[in-house]
C-alpha atoms as a PDB file:
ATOM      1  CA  UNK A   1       0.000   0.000   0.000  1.00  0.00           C
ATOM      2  CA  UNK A   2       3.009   2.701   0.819  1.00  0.00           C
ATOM      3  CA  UNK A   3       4.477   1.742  -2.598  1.00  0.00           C
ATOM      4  CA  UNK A   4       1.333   1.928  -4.378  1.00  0.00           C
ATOM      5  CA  UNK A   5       1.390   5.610  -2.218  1.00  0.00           C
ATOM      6  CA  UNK A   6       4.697   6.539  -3.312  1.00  0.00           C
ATOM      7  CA  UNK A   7       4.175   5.340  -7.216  1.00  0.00           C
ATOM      8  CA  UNK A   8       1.518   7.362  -6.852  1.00  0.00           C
ATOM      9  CA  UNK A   9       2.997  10.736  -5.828  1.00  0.00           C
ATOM     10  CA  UNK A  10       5.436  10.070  -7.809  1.00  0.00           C
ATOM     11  CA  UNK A  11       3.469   9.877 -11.051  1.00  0.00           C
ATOM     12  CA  UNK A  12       1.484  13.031 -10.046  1.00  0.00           C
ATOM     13  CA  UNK A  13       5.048  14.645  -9.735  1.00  0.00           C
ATOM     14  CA  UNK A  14       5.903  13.633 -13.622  1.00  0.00           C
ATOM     15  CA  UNK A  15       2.979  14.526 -14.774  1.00  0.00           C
ATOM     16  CA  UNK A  16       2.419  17.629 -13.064  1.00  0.00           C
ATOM     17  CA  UNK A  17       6.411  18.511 -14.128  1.00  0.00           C
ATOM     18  CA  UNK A  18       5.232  17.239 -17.909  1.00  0.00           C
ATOM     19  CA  UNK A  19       2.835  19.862 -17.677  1.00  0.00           C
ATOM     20  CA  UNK A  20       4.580  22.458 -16.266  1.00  0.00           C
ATOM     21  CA  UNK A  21       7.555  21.951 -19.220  1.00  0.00           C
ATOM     22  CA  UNK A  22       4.472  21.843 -22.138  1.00  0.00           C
ATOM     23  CA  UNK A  23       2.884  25.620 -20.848  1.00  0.00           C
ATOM     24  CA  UNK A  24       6.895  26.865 -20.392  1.00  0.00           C
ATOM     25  CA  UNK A  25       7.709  25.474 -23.375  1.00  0.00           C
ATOM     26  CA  UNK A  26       4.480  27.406 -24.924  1.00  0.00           C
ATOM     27  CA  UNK A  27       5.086  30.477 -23.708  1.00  0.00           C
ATOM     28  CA  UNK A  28       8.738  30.534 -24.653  1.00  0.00           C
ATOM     29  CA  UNK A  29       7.274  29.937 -28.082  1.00  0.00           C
ATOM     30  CA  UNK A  30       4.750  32.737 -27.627  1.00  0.00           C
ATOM     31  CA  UNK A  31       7.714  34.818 -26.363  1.00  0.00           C
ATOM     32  CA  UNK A  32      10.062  34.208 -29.468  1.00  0.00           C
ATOM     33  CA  UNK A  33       7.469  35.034 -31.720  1.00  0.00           C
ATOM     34  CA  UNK A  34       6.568  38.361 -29.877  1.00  0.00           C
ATOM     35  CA  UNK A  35       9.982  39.308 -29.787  1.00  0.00           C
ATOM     36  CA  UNK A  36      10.504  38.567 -33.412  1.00  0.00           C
ATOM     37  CA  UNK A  37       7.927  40.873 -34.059  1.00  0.00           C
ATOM     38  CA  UNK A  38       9.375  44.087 -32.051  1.00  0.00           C
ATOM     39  CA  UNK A  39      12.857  43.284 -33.297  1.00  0.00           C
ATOM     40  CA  UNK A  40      11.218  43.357 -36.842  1.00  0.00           C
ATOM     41  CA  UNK A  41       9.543  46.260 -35.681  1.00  0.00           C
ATOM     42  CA  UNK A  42      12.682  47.887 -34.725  1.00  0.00           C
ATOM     43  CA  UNK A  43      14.360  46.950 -37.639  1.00  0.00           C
ATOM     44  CA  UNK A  44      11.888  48.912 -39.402  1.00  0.00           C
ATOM     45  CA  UNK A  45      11.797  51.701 -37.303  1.00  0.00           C
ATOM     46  CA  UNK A  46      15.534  52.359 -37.409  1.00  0.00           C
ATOM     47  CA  UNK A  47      15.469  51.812 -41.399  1.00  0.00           C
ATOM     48  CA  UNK A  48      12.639  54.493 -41.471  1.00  0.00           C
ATOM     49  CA  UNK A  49      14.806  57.070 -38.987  1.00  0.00           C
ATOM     50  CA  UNK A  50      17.458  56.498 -41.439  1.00  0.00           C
ATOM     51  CA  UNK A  51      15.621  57.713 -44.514  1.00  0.00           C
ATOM     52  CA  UNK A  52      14.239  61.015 -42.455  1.00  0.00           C
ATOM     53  CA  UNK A  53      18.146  61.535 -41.510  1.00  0.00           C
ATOM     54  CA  UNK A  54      19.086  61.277 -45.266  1.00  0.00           C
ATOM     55  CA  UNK A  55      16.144  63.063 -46.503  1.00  0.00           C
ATOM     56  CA  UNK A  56      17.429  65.957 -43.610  1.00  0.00           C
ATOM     57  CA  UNK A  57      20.417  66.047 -44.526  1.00  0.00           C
ATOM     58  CA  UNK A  58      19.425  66.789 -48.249  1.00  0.00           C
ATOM     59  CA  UNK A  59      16.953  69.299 -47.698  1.00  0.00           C
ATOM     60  CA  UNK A  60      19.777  71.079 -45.213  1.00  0.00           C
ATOM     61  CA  UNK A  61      22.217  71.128 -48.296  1.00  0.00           C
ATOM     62  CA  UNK A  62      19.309  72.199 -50.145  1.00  0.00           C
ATOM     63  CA  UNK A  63      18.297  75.082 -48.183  1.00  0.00           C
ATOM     64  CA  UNK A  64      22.117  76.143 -47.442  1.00  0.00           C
ATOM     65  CA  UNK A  65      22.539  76.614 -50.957  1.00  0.00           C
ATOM     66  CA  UNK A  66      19.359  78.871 -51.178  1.00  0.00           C
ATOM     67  CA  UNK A  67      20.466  80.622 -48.129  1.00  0.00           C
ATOM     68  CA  UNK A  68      23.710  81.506 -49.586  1.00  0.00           C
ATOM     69  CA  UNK A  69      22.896  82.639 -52.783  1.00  0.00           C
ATOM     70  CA  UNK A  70      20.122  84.667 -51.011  1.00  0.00           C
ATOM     71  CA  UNK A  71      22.555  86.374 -48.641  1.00  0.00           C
ATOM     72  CA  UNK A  72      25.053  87.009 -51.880  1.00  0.00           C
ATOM     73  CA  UNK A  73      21.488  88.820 -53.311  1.00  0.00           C
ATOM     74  CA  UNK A  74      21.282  90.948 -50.793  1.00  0.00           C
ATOM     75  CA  UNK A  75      25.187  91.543 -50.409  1.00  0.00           C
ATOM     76  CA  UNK A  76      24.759  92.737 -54.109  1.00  0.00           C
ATOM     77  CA  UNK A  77      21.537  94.889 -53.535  1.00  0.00           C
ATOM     78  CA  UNK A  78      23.146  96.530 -50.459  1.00  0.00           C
ATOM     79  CA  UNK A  79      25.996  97.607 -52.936  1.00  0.00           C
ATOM     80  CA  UNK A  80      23.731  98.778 -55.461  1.00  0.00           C
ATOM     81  CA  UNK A  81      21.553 100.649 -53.375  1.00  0.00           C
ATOM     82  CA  UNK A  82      24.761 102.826 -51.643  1.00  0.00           C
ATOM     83  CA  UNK A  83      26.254 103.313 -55.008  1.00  0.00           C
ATOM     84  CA  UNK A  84      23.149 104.796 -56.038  1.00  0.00           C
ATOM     85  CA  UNK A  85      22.897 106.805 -52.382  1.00  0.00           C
ATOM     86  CA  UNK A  86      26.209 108.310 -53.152  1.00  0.00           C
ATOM     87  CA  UNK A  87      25.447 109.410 -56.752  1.00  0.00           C
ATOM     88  CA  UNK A  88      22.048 110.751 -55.399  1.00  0.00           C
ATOM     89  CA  UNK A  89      24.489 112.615 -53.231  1.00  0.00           C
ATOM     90  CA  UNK A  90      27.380 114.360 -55.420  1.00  0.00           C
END
């Protein structure tokens, strides 16, 4: 009767440690596929933060050329305009 007991236990043990390996071993599954997903995400993300850094940097060199040339304008208008002062003047 003890060893019928014991067998017993024991069984409920494996079983209940059978069980306990099947939902771990489920969740780790679960787990791998949700982190798959963010790193995919975050893969994505960084490729996306990439192209608004490139896409920055362009419309920078973009708008420093514009800026120059704009400032050069003016430079030349500032000229124009005193030349013009000073002939106004004599």
């Amino acid at each position: 009767m003890t060893t019928d007991l014991t067998t017993e236990i024991l069984k409920q043990i494996r079983d209940g440690i059978k069980e306990l390996r099947e939902d771990f071993n489920q969740r780790l599954d679960q787990t791998n596929s949700r982190l798959g997903r963010v790193e995919q995400g975050l893969n994505d993300l960084g490729k996306f933060m990439r192209q608004i850094a490139l896409d920055q940097a362009k419309h920078e060199r973009f708008h420093t050329h514009h800026v120059e040339r704009l400032e050069e304008d003016v430079t030349d208008l500032k000229e124009r305009v005193q030349r013009l002062e000073q002939r106004t003047a004599a």
